[in-house]
Each structure stands twice: as structure tokens, then as C-alpha cells.
C-alpha atoms as a PDB file:
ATOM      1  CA  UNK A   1      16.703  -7.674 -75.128  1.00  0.00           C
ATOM      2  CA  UNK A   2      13.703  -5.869 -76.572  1.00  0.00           C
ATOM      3  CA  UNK A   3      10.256  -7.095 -76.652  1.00  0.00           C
ATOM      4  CA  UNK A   4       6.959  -5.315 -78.402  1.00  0.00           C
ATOM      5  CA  UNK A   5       3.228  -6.271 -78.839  1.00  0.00           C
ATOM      6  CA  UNK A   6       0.634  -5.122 -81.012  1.00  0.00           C
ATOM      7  CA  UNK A   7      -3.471  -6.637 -81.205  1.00  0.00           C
ATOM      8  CA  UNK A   8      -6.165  -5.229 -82.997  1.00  0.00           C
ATOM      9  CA  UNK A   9      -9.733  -6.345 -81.590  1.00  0.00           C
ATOM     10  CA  UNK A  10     -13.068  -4.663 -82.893  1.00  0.00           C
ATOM     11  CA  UNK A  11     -12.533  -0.910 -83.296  1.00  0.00           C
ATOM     12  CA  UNK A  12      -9.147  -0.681 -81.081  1.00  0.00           C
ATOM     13  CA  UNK A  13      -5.603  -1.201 -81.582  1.00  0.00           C
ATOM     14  CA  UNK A  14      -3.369  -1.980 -78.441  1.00  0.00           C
ATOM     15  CA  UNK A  15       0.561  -1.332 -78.408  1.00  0.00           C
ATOM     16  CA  UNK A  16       2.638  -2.309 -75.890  1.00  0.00           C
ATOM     17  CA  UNK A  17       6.441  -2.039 -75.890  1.00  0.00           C
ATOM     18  CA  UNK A  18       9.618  -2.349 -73.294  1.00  0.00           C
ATOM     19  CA  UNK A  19      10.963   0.042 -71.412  1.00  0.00           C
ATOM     20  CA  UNK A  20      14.654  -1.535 -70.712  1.00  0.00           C
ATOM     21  CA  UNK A  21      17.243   0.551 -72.252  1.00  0.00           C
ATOM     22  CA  UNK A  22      20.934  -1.221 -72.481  1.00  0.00           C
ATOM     23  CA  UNK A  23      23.567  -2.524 -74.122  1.00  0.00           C
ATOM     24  CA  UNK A  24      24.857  -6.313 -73.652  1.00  0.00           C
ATOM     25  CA  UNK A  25      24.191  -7.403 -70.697  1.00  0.00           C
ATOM     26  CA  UNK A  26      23.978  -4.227 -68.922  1.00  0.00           C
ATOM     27  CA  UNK A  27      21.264  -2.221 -68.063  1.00  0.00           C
ATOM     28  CA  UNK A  28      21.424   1.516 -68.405  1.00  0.00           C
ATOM     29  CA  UNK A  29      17.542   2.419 -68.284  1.00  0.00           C
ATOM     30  CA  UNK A  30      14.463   0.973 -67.173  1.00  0.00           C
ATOM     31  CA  UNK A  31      12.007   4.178 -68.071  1.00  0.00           C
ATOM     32  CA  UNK A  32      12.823   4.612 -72.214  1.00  0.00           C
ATOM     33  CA  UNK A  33       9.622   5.107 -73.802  1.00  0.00           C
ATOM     34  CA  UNK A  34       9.572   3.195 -77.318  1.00  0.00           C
ATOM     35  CA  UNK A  35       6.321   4.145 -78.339  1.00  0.00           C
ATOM     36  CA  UNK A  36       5.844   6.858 -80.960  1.00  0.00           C
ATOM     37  CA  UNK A  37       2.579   9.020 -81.788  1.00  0.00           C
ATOM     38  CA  UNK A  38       2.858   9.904 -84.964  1.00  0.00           C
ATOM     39  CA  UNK A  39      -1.034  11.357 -85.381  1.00  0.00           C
ATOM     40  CA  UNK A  40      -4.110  11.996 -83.519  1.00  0.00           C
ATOM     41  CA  UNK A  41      -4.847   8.428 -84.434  1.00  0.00           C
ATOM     42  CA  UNK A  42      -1.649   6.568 -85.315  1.00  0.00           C
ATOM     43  CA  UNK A  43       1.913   5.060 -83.028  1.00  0.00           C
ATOM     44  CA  UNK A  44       4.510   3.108 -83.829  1.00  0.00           C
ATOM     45  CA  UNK A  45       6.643   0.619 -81.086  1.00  0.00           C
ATOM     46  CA  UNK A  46       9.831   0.558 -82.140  1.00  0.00           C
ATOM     47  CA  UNK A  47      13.175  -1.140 -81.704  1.00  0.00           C
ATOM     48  CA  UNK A  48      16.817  -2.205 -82.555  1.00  0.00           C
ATOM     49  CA  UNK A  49      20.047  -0.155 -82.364  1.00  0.00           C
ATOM     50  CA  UNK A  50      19.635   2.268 -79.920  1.00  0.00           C
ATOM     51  CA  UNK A  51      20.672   5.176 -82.082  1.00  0.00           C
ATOM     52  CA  UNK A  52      18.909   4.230 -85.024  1.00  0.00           C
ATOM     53  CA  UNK A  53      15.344   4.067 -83.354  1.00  0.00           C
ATOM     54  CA  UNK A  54      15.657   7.876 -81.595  1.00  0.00           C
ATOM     55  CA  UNK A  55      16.776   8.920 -85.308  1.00  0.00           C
ATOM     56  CA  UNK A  56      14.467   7.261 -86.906  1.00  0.00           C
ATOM     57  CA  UNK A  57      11.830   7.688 -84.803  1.00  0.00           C
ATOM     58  CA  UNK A  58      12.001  11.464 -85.060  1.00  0.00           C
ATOM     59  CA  UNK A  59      12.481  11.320 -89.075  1.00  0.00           C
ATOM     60  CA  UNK A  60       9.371   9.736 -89.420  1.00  0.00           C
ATOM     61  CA  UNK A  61       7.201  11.606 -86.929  1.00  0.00           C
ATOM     62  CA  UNK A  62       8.550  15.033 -88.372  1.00  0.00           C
ATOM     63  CA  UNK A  63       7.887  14.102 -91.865  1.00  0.00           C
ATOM     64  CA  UNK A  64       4.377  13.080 -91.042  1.00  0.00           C
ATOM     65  CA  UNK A  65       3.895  16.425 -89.004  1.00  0.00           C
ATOM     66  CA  UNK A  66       4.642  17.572 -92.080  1.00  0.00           C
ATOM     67  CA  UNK A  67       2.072  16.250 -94.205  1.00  0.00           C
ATOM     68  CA  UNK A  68      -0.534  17.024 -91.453  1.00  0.00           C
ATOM     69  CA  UNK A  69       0.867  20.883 -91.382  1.00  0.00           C
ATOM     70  CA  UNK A  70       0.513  20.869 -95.930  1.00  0.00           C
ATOM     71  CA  UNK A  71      -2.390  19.325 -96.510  1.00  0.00           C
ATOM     72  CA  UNK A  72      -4.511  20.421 -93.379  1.00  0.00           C
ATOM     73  CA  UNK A  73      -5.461  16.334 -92.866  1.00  0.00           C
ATOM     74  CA  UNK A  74      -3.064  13.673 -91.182  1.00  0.00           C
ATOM     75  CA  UNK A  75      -1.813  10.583 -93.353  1.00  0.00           C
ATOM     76  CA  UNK A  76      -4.506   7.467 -93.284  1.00  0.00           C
ATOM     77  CA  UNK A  77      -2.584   4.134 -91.531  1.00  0.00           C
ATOM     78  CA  UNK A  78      -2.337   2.295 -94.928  1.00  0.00           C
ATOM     79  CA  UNK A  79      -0.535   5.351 -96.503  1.00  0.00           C
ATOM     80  CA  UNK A  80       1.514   6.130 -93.694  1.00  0.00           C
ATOM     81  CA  UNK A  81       2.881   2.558 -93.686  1.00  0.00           C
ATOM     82  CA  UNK A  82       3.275   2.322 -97.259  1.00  0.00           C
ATOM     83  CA  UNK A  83       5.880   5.337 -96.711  1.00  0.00           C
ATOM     84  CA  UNK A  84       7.316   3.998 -93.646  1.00  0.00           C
ATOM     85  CA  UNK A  85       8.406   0.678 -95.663  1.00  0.00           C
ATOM     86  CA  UNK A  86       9.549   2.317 -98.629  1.00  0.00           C
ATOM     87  CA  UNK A  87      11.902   4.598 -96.157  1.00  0.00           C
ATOM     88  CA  UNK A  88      13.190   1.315 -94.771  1.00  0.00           C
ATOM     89  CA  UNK A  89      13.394  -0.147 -97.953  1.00  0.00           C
ATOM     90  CA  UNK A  90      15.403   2.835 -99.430  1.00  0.00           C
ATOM     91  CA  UNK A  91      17.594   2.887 -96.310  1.00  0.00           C
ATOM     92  CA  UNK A  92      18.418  -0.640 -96.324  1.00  0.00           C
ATOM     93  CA  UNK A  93      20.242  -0.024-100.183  1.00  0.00           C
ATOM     94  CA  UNK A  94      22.129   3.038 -99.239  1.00  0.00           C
ATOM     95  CA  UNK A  95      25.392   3.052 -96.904  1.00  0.00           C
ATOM     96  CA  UNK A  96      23.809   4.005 -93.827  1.00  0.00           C
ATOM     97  CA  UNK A  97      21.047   1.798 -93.478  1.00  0.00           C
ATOM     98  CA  UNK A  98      18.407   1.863 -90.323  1.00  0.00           C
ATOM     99  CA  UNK A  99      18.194  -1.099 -88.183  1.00  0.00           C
ATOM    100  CA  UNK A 100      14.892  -0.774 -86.892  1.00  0.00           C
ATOM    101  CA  UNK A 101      12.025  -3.141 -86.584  1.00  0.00           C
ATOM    102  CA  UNK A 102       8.351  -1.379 -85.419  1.00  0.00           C
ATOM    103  CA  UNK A 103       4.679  -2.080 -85.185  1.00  0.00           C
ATOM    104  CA  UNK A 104       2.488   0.131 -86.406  1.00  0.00           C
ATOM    105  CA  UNK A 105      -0.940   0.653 -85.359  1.00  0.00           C
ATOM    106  CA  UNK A 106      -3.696   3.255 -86.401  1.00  0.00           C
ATOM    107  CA  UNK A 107      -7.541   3.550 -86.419  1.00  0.00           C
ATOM    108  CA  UNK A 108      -8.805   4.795 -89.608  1.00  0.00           C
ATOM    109  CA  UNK A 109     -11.254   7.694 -89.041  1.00  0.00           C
ATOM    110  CA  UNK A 110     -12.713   7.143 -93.079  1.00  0.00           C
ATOM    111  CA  UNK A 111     -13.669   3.845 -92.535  1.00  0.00           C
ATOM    112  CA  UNK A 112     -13.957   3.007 -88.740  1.00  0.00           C
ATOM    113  CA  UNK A 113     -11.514   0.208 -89.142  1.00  0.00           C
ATOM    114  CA  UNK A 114      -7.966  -0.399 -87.160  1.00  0.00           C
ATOM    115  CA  UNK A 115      -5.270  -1.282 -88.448  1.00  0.00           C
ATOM    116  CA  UNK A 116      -1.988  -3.074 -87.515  1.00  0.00           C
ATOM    117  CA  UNK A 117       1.167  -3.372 -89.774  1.00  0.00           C
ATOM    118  CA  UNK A 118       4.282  -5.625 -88.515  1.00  0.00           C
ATOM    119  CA  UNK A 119       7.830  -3.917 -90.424  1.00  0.00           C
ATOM    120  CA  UNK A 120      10.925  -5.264 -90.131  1.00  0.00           C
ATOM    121  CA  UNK A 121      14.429  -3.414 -91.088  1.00  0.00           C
ATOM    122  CA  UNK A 122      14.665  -5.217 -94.726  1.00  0.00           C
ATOM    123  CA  UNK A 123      11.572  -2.792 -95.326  1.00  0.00           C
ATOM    124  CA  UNK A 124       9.161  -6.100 -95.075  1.00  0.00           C
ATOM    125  CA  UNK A 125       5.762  -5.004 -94.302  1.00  0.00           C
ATOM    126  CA  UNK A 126       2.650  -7.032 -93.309  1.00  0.00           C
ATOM    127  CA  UNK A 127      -0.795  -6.453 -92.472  1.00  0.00           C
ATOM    128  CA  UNK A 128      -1.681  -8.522 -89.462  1.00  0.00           C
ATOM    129  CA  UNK A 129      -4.842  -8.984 -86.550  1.00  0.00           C
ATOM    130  CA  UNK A 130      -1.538  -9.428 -83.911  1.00  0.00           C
ATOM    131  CA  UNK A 131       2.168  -9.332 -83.968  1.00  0.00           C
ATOM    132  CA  UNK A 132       4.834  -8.931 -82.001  1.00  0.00           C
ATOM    133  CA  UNK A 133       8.810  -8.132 -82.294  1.00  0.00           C
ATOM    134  CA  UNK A 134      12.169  -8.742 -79.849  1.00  0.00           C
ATOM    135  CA  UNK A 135      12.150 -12.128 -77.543  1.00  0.00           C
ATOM    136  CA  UNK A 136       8.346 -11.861 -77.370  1.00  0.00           C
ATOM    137  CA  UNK A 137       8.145 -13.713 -80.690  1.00  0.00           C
ATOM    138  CA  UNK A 138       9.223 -16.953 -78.898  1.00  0.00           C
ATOM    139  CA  UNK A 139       6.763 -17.081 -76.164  1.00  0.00           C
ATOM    140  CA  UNK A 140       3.997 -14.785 -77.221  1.00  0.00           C
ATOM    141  CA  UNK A 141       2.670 -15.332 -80.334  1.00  0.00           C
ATOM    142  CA  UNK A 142       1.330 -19.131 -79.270  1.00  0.00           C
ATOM    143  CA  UNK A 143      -0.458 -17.100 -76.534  1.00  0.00           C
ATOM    144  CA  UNK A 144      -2.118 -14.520 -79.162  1.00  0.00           C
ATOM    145  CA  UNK A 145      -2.923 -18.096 -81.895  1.00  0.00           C
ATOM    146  CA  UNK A 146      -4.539 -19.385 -78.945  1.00  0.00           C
ATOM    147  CA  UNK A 147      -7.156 -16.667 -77.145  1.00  0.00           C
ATOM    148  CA  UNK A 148      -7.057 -14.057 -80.349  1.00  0.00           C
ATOM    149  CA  UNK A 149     -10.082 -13.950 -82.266  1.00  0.00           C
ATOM    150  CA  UNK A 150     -11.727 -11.414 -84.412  1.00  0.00           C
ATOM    151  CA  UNK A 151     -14.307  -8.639 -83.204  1.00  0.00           C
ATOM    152  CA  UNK A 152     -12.528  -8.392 -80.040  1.00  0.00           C
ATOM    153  CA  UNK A 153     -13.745  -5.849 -77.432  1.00  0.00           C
ATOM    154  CA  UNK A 154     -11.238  -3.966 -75.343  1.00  0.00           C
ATOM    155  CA  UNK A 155     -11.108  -6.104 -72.028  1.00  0.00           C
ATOM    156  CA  UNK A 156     -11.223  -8.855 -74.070  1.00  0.00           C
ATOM    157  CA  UNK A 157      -7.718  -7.241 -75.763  1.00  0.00           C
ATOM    158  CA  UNK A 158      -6.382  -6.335 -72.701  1.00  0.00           C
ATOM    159  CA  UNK A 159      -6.761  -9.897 -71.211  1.00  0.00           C
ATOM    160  CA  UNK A 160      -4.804 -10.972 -74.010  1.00  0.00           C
ATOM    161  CA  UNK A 161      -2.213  -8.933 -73.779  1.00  0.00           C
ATOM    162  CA  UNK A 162      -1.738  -9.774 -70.032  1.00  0.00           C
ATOM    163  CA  UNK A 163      -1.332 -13.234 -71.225  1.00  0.00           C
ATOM    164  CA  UNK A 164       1.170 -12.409 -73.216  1.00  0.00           C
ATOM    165  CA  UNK A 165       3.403 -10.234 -70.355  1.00  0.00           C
ATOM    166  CA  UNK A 166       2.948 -12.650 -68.400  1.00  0.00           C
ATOM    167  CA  UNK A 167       4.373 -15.565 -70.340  1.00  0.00           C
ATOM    168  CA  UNK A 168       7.121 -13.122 -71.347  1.00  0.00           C
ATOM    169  CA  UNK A 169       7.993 -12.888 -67.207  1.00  0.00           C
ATOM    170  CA  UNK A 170       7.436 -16.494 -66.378  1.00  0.00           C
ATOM    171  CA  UNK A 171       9.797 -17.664 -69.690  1.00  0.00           C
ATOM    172  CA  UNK A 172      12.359 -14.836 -69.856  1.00  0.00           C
ATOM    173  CA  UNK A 173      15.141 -14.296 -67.760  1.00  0.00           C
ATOM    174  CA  UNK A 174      15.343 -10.398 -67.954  1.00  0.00           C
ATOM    175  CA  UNK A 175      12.648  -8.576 -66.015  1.00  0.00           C
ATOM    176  CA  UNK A 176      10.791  -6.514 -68.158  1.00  0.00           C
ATOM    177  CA  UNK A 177       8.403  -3.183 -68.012  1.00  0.00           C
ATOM    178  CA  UNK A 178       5.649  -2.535 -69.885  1.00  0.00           C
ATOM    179  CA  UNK A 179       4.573   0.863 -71.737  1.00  0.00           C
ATOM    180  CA  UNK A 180       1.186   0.200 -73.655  1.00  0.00           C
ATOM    181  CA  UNK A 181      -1.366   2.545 -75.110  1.00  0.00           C
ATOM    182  CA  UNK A 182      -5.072   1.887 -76.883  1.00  0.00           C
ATOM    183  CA  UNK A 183      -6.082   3.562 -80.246  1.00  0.00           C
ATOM    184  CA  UNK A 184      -9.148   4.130 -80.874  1.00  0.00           C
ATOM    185  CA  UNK A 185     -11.912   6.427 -82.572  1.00  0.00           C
ATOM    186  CA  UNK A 186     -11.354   8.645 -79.408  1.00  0.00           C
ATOM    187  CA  UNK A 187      -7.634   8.889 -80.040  1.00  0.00           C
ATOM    188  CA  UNK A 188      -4.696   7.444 -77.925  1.00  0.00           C
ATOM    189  CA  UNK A 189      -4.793   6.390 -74.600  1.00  0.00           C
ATOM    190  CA  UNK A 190      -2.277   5.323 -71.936  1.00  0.00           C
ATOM    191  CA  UNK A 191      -3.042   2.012 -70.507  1.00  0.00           C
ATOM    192  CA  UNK A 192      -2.295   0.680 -67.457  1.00  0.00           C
ATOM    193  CA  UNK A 193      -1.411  -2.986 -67.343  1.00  0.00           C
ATOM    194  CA  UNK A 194      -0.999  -3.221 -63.706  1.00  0.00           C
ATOM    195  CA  UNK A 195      -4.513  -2.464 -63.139  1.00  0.00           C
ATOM    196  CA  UNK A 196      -7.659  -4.782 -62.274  1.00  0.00           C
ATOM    197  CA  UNK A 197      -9.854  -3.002 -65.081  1.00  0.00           C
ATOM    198  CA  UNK A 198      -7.487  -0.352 -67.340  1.00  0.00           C
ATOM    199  CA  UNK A 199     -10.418   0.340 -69.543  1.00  0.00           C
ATOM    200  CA  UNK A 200     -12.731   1.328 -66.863  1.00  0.00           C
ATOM    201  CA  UNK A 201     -10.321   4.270 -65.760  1.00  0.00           C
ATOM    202  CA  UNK A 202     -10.169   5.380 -69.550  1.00  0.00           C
ATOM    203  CA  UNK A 203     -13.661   5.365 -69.714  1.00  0.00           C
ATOM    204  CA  UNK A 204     -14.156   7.399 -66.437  1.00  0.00           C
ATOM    205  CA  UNK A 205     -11.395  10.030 -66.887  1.00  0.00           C
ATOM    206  CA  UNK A 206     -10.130   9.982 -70.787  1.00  0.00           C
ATOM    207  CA  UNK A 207      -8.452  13.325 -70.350  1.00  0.00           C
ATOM    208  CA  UNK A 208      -6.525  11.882 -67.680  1.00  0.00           C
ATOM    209  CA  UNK A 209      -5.488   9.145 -70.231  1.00  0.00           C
ATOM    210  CA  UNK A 210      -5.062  10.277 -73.072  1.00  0.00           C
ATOM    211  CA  UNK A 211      -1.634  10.246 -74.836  1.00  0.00           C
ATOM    212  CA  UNK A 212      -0.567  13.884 -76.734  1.00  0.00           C
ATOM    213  CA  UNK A 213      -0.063  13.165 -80.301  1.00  0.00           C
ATOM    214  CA  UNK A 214       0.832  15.695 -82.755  1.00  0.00           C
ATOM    215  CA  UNK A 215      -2.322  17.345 -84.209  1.00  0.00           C
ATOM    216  CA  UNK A 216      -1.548  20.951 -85.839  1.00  0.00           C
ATOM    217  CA  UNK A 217      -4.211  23.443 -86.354  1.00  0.00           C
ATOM    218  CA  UNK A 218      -5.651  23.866 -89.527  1.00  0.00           C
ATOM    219  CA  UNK A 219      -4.787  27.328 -90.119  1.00  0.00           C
ATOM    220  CA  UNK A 220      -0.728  26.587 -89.905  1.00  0.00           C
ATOM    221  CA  UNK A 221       0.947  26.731 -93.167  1.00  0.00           C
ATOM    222  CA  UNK A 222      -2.630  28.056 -95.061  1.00  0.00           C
END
């Protein structure tokens, strides 16, 4: 039982995923981080067969460490998600397909915009202001129709995405944890749901905060 959240609000993206690790009914971990940074300003949440998302996950942040290490710049959000669907898409018509569904969230440093793309394992991608993937889909995304709207600030997002933990506790019958992160010009940020005001704390200390993405210097590969 997997559950992931994604909301874009004014010039932030939040991400929030799981952290249950199992198979069945059993639980094997309760600390698995399924949140990717794949840039300074870009993570994915990601989920399905448990081998399939490490692999996966690793393919994809490599070959965008790639890109960032050739052509001195990291990949834009739209780009990045254009390749991350055609790599689904591709694997889905070979014999060892990827089962892996992720949200994908990014703030564009070009045009001061975020961005938020919901991808399923058929290679489906869609741009969307919220989205979610797992058991979350059931109870959640009448919580985001509800209190979303656009232009957003960050409490604002954060409220909403309490809302929509908190429905997933009251209405589900696994107990879940929470991982969930904020993207914004700044970079990425480690949020902490459990707190009164998480923004505040990110605000007062955002080297305490922040999330290490991969950012290579510009003289590697030259």
C-alpha cells in the first residue's frame, strides 16, 4: 500500500510520499525514502514494484547527472519529463518493462514557473496543479478539488497537504509516514509535516533544510 502527493501553489511545488516498505500484508520498513532529486531544482515520488522503483530510480537520476555533467546546465522540468515518459513508454514495449508510477515536480529557473507532471507505468504523462498516486487517489484528491486553488502561497500548500494526510489516516487502515519536500527558486527543502509552521523553520535556517540534489561543477567533463 503506497500513497504519494504532489501540489503546486504560486512559485512552489510540494512532494510528499510514503515511507512503508513491504510486501503483502507485511511490513518490512517504515523509513524507505521514495523521493528522488534528480537536479538542483527537480524530484520525483515514486512507486510500484519494489525493485523496479530503486532501478529505475537510479537510471533516471544518473542519466540526468549526465546531461548536467555534458552540457554544463541541468535539464528544464518539461524536458526532463518528456524523457522520463518516453523511457516508460519504451520500457512498457520491450520484455522487461518498469512498473513504476511517479510525480514529478520541478521549478523552472527560465521562467519562474513550477511545474508538476503525474506519469503512470503505460508512459501516460499529464501536466497537472495537484495529483496524487497509490490509495491516496481514493480519499485525497476530493480534499485537493475542494481547498486547491491557483496562486497558492506555501502555508496555504502545506495546509492542504495536511488535509490530505490526514484524510489518508482517518480513511485508511494502514498507518502511514510521511516524507515531503518543497521546491522552490531556492532549491529543495525538507519539510516537516509534524510541525505547527514547517515553512517558518525553512525560512529561519534553509541550510538546515535543504535537501542535497545533484549539482556538478561546471568545469567537470569541459
Amino acid at each position: 500500500m503506497e500513497c504519494s502527493f504532489g501540489i503546486t501553489g504560486k512559485d512552489y511545488v510540494l512532494i510528499a510520499a510514503d515511507t512503508s516498505a513491504g510486501r503483502s500484508i507485511v511490513r518490512m520498513k517504515s523509513d524507505e525514502n521514495k523521493i528522488k532529486t534528480l537536479g538542483p531544482h527537480l524530484a520525483m515520488a515514486y512507486g510500484g514494484e519494489p525493485g523496479d522503483t530503486n532501478n529505475f530510480a537510479e537510471y533516471i537520476e544518473r542519466n540526468l547527472r549526465l546531461y548536467h555533467i555534458r552540457n554544463h546546465f541541468p535539464l528544464l522540468p518539461p524536458s526532463a519529463s518528456a524523457w522520463i515518459r518516453r523511457t516508460l513508454a519504451e520500457s512498457i514495449r520491450s520484455r522487461k518493462p518498469y512498473a513504476v508510477n511517479l510525480l514529478l515536480g520541478g521549478y523552472d529557473t527560465t521562467t519562474d514557473l513550477p511545474h508538476l507532471y503525474w506519469i503512470d507505468y503505460l508512459g501516460t504523462k499529464a501536466i497537472v496543479p495537484y495529483a496524487a498516486h497509490g490509495m491516496g487517489v481514493y480519499v485525497s484528491l476530493s480534499t485537493m478539488d475542494k481547498w486547491w486553488y491557483e496562486g497558492m502561497d506555501k502555508r496555504e500548500g502545506i495546509e492542504v497537504l495536511k488535509k490530505c494526510v490526514d484524510e489518508v489516516e482517518k480513511r485508511l487502515t494502514v498507518a502511514l509516514k510521511f516524507n515531503c519536500i518543497l521546491i522552490d527558486k531556492n532549491g529543495i527543502h525538507k519539510i516537516d509535516l509534524s510541525e505547527q509552521d514547517p515553512i517558518a523553520k525553512v525560512e529561519a535556517s534553509p541550510e538546515e533544510t535543504a535537501v542535497e540534489a545533484p549539482n556538478p561543477p561546471i568545469e567537470v567533463g569541459a
